[in-house]
N, C-alpha and C. Protein backbone atom coordinates (compact mmCIF):
# COMPACT_ATOMS: atom_id res chain seq x y z
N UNK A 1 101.95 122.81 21.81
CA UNK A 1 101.20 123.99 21.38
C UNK A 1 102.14 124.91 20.59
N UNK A 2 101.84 125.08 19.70
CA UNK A 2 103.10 126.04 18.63
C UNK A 2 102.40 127.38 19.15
N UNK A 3 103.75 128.35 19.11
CA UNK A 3 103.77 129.35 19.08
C UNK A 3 102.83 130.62 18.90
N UNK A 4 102.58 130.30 17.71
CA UNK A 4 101.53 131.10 16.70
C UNK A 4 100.22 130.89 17.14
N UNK A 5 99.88 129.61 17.80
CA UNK A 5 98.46 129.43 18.88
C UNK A 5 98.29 130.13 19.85
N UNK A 6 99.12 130.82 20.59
CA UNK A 6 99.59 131.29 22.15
C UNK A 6 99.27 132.95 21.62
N UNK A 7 97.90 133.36 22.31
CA UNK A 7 97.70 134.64 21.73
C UNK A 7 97.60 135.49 22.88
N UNK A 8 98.65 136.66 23.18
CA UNK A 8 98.85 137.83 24.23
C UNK A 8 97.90 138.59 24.21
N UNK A 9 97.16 139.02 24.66
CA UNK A 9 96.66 140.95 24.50
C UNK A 9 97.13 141.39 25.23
N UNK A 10 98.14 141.18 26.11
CA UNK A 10 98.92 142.33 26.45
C UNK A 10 97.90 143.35 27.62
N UNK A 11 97.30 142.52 28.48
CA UNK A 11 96.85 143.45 29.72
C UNK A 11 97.15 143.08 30.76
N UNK A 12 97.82 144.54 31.34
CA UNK A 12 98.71 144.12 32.78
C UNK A 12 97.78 143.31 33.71
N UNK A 13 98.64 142.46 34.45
CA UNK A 13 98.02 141.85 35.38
C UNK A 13 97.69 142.75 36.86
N UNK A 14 95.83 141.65 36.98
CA UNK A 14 95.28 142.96 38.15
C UNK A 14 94.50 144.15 37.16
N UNK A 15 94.97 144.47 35.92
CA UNK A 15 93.94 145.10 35.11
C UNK A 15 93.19 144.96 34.23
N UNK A 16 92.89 143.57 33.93
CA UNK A 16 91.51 143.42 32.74
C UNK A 16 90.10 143.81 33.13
N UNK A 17 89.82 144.31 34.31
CA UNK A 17 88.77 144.63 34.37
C UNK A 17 88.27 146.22 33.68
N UNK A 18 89.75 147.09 33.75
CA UNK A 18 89.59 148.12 33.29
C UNK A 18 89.24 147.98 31.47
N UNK A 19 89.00 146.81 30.83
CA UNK A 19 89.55 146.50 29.55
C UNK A 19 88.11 145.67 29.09
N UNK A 20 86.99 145.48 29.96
CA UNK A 20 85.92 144.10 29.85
C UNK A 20 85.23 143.78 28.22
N UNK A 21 85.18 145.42 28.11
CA UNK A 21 84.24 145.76 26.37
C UNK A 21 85.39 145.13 25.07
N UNK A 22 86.74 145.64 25.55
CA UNK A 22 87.50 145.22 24.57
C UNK A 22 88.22 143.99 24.63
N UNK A 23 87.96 143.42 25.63
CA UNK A 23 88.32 142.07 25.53
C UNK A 23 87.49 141.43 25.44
N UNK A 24 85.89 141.76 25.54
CA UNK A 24 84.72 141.06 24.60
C UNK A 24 85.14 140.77 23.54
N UNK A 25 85.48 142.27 22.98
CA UNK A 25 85.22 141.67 21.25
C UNK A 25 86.72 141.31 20.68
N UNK A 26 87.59 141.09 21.10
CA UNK A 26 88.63 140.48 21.05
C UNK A 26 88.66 138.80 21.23
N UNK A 27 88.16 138.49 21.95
CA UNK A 27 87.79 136.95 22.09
C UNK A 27 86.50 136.21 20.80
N UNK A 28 85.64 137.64 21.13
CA UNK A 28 84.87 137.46 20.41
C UNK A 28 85.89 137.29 18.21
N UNK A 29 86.27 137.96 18.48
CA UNK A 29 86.93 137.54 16.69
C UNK A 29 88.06 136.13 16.69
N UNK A 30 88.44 135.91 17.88
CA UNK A 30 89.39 134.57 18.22
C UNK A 30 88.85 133.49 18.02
N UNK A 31 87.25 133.59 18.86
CA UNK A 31 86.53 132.49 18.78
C UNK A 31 85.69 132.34 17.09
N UNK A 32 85.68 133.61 16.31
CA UNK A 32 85.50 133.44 15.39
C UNK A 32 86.29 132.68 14.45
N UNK A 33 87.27 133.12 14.80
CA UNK A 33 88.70 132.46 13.39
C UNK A 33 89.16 131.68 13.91
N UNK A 34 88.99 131.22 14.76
CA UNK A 34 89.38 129.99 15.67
C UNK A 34 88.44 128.71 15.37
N UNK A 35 87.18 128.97 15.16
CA UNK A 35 86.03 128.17 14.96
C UNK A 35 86.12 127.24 16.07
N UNK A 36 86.47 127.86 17.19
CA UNK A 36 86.65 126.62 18.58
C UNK A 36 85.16 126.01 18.62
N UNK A 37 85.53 124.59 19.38
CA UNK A 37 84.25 123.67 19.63
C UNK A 37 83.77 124.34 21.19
N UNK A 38 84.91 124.00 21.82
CA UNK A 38 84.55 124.42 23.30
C UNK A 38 85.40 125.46 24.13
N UNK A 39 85.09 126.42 24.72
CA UNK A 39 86.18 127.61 25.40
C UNK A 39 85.97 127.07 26.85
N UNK A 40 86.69 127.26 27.69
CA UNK A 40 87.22 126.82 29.04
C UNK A 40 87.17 128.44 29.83
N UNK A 41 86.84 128.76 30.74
CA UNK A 41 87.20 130.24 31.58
C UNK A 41 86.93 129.94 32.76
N UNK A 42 86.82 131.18 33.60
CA UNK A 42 86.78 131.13 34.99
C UNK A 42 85.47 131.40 35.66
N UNK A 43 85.14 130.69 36.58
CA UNK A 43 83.63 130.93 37.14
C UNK A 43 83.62 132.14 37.94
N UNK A 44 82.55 133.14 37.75
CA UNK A 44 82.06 134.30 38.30
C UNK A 44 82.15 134.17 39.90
N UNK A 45 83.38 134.68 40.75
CA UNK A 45 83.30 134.12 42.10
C UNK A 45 83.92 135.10 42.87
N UNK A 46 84.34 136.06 42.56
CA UNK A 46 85.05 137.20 43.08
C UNK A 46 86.50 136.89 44.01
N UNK A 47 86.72 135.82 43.31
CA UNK A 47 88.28 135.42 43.63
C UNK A 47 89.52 136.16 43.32
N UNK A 48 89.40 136.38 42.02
CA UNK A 48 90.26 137.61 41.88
C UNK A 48 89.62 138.07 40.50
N UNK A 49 89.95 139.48 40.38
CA UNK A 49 89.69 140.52 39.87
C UNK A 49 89.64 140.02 38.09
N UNK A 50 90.74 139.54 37.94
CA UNK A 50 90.99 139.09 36.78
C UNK A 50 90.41 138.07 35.69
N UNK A 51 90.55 137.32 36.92
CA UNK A 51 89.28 136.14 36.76
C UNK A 51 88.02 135.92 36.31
N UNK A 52 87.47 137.11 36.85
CA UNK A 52 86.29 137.53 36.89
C UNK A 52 85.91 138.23 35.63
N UNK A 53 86.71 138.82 35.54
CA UNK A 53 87.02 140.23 34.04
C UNK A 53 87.10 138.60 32.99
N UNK A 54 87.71 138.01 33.42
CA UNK A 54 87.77 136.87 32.13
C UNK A 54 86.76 136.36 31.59
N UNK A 55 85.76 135.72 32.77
CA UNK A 55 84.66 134.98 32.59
C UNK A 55 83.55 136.22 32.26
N UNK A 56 83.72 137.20 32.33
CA UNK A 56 82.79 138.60 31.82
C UNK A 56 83.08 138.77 30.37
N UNK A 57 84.13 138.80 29.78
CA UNK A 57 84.48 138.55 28.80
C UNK A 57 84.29 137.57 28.09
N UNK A 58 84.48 136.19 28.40
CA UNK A 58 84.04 135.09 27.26
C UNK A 58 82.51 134.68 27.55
N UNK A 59 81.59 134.85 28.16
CA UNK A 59 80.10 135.34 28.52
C UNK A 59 79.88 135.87 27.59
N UNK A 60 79.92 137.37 27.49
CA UNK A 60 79.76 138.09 26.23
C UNK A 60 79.97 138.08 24.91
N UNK A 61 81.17 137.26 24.68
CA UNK A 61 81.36 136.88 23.62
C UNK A 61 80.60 135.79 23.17
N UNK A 62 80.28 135.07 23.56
CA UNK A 62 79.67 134.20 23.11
C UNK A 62 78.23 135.04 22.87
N UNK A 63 77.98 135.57 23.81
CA UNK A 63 76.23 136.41 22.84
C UNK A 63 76.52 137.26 21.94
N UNK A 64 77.20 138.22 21.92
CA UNK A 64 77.97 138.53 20.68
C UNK A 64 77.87 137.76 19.86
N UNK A 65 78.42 136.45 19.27
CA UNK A 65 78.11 136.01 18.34
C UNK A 65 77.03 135.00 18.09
N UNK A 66 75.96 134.64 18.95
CA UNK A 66 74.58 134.33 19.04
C UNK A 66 73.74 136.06 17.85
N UNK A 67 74.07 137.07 18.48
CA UNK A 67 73.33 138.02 18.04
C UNK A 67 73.87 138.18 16.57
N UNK A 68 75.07 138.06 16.13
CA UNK A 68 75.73 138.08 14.99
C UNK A 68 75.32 136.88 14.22
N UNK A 69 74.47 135.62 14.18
CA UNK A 69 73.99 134.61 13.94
C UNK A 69 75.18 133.61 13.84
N UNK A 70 75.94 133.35 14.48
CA UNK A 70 77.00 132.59 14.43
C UNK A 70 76.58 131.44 15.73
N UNK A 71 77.16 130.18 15.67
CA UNK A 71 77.02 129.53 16.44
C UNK A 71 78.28 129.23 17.59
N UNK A 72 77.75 129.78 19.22
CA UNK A 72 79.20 129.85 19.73
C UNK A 72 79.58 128.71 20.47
N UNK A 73 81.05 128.27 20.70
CA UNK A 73 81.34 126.88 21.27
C UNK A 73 80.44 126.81 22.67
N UNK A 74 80.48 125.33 22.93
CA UNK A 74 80.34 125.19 24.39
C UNK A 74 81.28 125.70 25.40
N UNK A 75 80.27 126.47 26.38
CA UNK A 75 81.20 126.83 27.30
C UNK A 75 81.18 126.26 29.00
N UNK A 76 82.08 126.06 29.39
CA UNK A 76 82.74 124.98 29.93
C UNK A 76 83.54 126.08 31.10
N UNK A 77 83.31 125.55 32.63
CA UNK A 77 84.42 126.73 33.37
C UNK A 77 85.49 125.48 34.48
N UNK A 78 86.51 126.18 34.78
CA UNK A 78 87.30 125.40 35.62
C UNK A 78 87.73 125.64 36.71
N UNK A 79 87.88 124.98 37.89
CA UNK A 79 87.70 125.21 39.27
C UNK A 79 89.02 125.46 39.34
N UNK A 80 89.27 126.67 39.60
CA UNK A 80 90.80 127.22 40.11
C UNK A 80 90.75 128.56 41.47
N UNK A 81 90.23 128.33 42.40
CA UNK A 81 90.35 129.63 43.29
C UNK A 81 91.25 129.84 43.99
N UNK A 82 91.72 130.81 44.08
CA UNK A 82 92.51 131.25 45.05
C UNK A 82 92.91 130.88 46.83
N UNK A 83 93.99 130.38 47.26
CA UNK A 83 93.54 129.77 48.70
C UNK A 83 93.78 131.76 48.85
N UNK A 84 93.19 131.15 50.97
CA UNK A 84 93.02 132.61 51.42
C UNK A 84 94.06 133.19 51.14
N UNK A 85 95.25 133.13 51.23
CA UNK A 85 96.33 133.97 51.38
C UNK A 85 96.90 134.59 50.17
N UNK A 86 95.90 133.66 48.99
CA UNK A 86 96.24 134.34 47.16
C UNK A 86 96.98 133.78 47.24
N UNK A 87 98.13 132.93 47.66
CA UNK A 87 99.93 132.78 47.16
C UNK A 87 99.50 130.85 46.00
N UNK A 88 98.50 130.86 46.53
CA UNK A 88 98.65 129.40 45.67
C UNK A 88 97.18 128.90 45.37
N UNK A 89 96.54 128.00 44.07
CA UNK A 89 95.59 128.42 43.12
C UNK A 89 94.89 126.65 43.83
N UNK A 90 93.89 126.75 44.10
CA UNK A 90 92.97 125.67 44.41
C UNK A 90 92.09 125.32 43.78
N UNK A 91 92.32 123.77 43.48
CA UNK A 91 91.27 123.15 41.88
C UNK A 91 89.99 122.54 42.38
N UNK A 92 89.27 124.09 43.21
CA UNK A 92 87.64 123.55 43.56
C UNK A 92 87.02 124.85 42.89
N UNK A 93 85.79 124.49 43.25
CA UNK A 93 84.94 125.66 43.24
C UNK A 93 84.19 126.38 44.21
N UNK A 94 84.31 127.76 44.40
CA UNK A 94 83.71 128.35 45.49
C UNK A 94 82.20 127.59 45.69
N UNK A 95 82.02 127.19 47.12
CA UNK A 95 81.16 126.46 47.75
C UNK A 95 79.18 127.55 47.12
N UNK A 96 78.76 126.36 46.77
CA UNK A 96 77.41 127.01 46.30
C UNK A 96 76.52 125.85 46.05
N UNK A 97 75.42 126.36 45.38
CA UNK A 97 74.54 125.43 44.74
C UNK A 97 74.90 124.35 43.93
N UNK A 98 74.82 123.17 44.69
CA UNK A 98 75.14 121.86 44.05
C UNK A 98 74.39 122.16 41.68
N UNK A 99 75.74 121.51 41.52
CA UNK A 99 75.75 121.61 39.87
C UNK A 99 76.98 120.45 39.59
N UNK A 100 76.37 119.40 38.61
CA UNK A 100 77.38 118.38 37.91
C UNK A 100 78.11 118.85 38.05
N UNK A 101 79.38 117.99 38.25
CA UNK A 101 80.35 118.51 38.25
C UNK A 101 81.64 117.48 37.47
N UNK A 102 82.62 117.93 36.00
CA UNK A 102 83.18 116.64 35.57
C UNK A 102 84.73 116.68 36.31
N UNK A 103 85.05 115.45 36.70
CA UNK A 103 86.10 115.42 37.50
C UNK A 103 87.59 114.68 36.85
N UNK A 104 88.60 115.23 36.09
CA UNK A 104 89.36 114.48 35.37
C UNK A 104 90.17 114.20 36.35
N UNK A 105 90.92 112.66 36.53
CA UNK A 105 92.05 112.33 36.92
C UNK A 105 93.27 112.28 36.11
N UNK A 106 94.01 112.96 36.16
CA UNK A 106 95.31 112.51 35.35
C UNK A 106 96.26 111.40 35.60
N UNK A 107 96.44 110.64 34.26
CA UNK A 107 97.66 109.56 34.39
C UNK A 107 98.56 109.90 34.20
N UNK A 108 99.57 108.72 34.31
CA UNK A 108 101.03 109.63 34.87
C UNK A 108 101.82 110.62 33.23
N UNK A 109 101.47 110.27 32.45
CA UNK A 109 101.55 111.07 30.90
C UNK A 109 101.08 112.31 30.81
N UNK A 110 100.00 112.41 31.27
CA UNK A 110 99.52 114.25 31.55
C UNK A 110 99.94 114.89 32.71
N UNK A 111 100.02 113.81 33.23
CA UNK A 111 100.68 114.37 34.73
C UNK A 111 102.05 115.21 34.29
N UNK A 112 102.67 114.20 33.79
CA UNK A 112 103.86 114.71 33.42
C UNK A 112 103.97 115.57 32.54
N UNK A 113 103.47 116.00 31.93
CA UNK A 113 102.84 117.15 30.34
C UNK A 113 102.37 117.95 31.26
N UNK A 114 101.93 117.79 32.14
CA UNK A 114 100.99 119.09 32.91
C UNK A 114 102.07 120.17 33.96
N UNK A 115 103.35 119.38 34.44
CA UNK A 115 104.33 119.45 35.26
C UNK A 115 104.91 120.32 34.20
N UNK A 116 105.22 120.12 32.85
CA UNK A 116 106.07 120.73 31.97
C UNK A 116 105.57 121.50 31.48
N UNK A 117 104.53 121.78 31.11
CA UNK A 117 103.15 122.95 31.13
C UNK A 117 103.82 124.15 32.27
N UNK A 118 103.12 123.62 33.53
CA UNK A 118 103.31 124.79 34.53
C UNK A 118 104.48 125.49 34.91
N UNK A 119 105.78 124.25 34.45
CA UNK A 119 107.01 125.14 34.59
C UNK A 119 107.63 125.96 33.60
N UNK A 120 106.87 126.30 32.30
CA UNK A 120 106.88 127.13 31.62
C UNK A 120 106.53 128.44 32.06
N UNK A 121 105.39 128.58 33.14
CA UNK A 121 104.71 129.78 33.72
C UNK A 121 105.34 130.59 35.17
N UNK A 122 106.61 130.72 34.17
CA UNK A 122 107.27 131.50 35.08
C UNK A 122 106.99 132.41 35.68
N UNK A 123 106.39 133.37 35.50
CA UNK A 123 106.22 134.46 36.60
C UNK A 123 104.81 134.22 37.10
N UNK A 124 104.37 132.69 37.64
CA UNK A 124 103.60 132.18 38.60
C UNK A 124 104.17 130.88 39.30
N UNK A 125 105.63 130.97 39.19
CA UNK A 125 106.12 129.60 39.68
C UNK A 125 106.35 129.50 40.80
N UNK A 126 105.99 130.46 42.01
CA UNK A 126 106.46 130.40 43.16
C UNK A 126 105.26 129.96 44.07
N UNK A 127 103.68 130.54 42.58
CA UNK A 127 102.51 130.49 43.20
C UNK A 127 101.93 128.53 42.93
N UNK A 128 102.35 128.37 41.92
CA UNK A 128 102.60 126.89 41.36
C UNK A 128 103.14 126.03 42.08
N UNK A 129 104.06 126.16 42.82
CA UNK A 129 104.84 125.19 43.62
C UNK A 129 104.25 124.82 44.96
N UNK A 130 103.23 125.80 45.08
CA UNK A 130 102.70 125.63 46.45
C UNK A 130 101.19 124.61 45.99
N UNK A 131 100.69 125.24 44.85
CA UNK A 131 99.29 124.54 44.86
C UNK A 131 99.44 123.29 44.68
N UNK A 132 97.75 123.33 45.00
CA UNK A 132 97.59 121.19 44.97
C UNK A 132 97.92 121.15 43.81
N UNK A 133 98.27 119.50 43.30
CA UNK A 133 98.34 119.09 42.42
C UNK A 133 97.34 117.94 42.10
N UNK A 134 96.37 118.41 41.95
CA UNK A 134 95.48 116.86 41.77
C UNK A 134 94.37 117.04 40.21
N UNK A 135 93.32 116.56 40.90
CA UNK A 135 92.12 115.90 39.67
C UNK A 135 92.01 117.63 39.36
N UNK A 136 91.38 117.43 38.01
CA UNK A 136 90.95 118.65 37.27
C UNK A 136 89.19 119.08 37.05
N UNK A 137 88.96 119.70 37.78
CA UNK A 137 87.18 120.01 37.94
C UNK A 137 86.59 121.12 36.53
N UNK A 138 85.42 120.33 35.80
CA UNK A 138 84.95 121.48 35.08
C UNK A 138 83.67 121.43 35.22
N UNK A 139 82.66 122.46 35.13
CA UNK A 139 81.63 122.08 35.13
C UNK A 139 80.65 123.33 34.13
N UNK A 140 79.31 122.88 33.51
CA UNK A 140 79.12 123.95 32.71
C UNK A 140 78.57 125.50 33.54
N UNK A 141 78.62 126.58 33.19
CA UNK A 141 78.56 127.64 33.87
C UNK A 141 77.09 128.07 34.71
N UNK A 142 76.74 128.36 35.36
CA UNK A 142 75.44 129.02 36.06
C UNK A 142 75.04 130.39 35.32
N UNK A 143 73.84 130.95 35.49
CA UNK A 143 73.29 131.96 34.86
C UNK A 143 73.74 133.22 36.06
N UNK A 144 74.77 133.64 35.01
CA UNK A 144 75.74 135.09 36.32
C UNK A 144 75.21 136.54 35.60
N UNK A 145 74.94 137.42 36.33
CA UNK A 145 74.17 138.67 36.72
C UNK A 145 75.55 139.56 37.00
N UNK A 146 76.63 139.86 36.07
CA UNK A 146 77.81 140.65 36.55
C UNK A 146 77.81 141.42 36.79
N UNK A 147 76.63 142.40 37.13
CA UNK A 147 76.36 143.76 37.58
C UNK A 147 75.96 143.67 39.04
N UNK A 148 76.02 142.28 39.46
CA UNK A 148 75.72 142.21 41.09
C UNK A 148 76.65 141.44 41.74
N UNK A 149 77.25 141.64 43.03
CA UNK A 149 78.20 140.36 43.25
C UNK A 149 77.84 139.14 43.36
N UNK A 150 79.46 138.22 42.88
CA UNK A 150 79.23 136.94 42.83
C UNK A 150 78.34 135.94 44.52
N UNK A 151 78.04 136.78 45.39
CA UNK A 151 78.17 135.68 46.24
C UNK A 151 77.70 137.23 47.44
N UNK A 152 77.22 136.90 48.63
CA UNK A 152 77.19 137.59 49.58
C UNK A 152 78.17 137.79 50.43
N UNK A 153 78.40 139.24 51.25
CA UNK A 153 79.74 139.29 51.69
C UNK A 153 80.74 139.89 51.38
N UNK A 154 81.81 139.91 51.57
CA UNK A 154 83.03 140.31 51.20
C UNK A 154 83.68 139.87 50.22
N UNK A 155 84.21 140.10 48.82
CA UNK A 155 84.96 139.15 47.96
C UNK A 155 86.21 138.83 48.32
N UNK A 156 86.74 138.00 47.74
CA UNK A 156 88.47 137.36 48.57
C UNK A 156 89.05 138.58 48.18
N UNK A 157 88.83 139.07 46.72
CA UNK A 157 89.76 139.64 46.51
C UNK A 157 90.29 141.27 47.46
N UNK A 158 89.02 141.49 47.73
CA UNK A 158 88.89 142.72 48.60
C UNK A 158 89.72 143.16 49.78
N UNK A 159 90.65 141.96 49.82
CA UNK A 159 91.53 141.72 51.16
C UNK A 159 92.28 142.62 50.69
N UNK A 160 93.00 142.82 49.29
CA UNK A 160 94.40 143.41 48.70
C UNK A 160 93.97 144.71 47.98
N UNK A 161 94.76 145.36 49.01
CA UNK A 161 94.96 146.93 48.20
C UNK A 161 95.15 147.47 47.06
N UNK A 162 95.64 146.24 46.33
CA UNK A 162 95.85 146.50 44.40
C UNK A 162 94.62 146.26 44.07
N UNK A 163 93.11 145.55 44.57
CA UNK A 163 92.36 145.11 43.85
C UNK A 163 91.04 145.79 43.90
N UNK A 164 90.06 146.06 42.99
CA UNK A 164 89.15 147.08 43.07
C UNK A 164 88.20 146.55 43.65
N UNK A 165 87.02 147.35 44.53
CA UNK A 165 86.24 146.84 45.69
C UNK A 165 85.06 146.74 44.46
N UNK A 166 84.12 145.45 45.27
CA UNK A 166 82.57 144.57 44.80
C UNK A 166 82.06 145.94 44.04
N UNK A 167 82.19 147.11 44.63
CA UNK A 167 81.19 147.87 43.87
C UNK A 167 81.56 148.36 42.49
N UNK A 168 82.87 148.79 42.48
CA UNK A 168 84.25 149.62 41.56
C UNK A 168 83.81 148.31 40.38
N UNK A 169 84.03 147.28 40.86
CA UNK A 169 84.32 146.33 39.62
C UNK A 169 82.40 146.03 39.05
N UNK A 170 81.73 146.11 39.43
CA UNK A 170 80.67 145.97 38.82
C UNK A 170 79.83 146.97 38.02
N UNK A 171 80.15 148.54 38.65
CA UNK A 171 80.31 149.31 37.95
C UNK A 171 81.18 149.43 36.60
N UNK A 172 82.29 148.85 35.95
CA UNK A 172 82.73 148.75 35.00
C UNK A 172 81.99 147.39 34.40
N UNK A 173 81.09 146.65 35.06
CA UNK A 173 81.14 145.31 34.20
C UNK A 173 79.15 146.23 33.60
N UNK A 174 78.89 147.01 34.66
CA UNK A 174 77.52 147.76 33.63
C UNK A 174 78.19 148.54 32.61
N UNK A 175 79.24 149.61 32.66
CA UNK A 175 79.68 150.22 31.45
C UNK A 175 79.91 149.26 30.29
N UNK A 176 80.77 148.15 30.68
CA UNK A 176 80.94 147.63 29.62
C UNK A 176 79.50 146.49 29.08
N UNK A 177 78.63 146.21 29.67
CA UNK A 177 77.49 145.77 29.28
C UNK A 177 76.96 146.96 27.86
N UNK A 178 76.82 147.92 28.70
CA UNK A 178 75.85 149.26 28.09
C UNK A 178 76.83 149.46 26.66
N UNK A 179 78.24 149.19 26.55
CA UNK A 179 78.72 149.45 25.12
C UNK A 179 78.19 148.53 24.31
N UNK A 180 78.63 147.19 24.97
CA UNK A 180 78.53 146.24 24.13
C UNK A 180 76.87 145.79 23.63
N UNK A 181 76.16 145.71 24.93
CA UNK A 181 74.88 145.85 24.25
C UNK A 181 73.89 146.85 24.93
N UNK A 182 73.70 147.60 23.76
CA UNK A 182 72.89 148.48 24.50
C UNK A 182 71.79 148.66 24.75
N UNK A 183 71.06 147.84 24.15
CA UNK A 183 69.55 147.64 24.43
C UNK A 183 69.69 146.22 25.50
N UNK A 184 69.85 146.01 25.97
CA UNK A 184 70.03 144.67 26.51
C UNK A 184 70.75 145.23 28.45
N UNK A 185 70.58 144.21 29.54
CA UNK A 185 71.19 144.62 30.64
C UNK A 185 72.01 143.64 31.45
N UNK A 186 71.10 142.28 31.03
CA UNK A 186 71.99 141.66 31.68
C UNK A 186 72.45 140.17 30.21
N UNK A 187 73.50 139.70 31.18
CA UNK A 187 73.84 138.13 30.39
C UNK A 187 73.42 136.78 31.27
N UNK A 188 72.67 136.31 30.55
CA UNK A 188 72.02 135.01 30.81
C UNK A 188 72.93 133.84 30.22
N UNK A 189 73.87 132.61 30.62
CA UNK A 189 74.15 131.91 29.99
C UNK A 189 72.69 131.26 29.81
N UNK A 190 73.50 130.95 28.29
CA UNK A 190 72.40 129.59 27.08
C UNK A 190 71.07 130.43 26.68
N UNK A 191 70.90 132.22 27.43
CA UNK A 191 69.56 132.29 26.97
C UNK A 191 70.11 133.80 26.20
N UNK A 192 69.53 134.17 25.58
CA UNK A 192 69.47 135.66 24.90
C UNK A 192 69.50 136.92 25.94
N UNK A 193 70.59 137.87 25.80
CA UNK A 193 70.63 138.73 26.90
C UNK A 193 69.18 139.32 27.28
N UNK A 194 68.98 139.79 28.30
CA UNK A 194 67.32 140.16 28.79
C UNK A 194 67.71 141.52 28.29
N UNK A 195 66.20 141.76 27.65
CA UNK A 195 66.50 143.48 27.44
C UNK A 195 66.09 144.30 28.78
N UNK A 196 66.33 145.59 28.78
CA UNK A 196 66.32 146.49 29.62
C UNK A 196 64.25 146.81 29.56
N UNK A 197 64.13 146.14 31.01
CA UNK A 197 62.53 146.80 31.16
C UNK A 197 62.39 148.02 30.78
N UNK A 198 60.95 148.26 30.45
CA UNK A 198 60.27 149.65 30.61
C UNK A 198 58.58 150.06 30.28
N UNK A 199 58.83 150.97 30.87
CA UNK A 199 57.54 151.81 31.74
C UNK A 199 57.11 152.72 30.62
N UNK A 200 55.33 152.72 30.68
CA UNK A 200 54.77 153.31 30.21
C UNK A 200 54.81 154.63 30.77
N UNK A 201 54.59 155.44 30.33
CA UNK A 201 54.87 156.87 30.89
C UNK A 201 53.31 157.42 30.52
């Protein structure tokens, strides 16, 4: 992967949620000039904070450029959650409603590309050394409602004092809905955002 592919925005970790509107449309012009076929993100699961802010972000972008008449890649998410204790990254998906699911095995060539991959990611190598190392899960995304939580209950992330509680973070994922579209309330993958009901008066 050269250099010049490897694109920062530069938001502290633990804070992209404070950031959801502008890292819409930031992805959103990547995936433009990028002309990607398919984008990869994280499934809506309240695993961690970040995560979540991610897959809120490339969601949107992609209707973003549905509404802009552009055609946006397939999107595609990957099973990485958090075990309980956060210290190391697990290649399932939070337990739910059965959905295909594609299951890559790696041979020993990616294996080994994948080993040299992760030890590049230094300031997660302590969290790396612990996780499994196995098959790679993707599957295409479910229709997520980010203004409500992922799941009933408590989110994992809610355990840690750095991380903002089910309500804090969904409240920023309506602000940043309401910038980005404002006639509109929620995001539907594959369908056109639903507009905002209303009442005859």
């Amino acid at each position: 992967m050269p250099h010049d592919r490897v694109i920062d925005f530069e938001v502290t970790d633990h804070c992209a949620s404070n950031y959801l509107a502008d890292l819409t449309k930031r992805i959103t012009t990547f995936l433009q000039e990028s002309a990607a076929d398919i984008v990869v993100t994280h499934p809506y699961e309240g695993g961690h904070p970040d995560h979540d802010a991610t897959a809120f972000a490339t969601h949107a972008a992609l209707h973003l450029m549905k509404q802009n008449g552009l055609k946006p890649p397939a999107l595609f998410e990957m099973a990485l959650h958090p075990s309980e204790d956060f210290k190391a990254r697990v290649p399932e998906f939070l337990p739910g409603p059965e959905r295909e699911t594609t299951t890559l095995l790696l041979d020993e060539r990616a294996t080994k590309l994948k080993r040299q991959m992760l030890a590049c990611f230094e300031t997660q190598r302590a969290s790396l050394a612990i996780s499994p190392f196995g098959p790679e899960k993707f599957r295409q995304p479910s229709t997520y409602d980010f203004t409500t939580p992922p799941h009933d209950g408590k989110l994992h992330y809610e355990n840690f004092n750095w991380a903002p509680s089910s309500d804090e973070w969904q409240t920023l994922a309506s602000k940043a809905l309401a910038d980005l579209f404002p006639t509109a309330f929620n995001i539907d993958v594959g369908e056109p955002i639903n507009k905002r009901s209303t009442k005859s008066r």
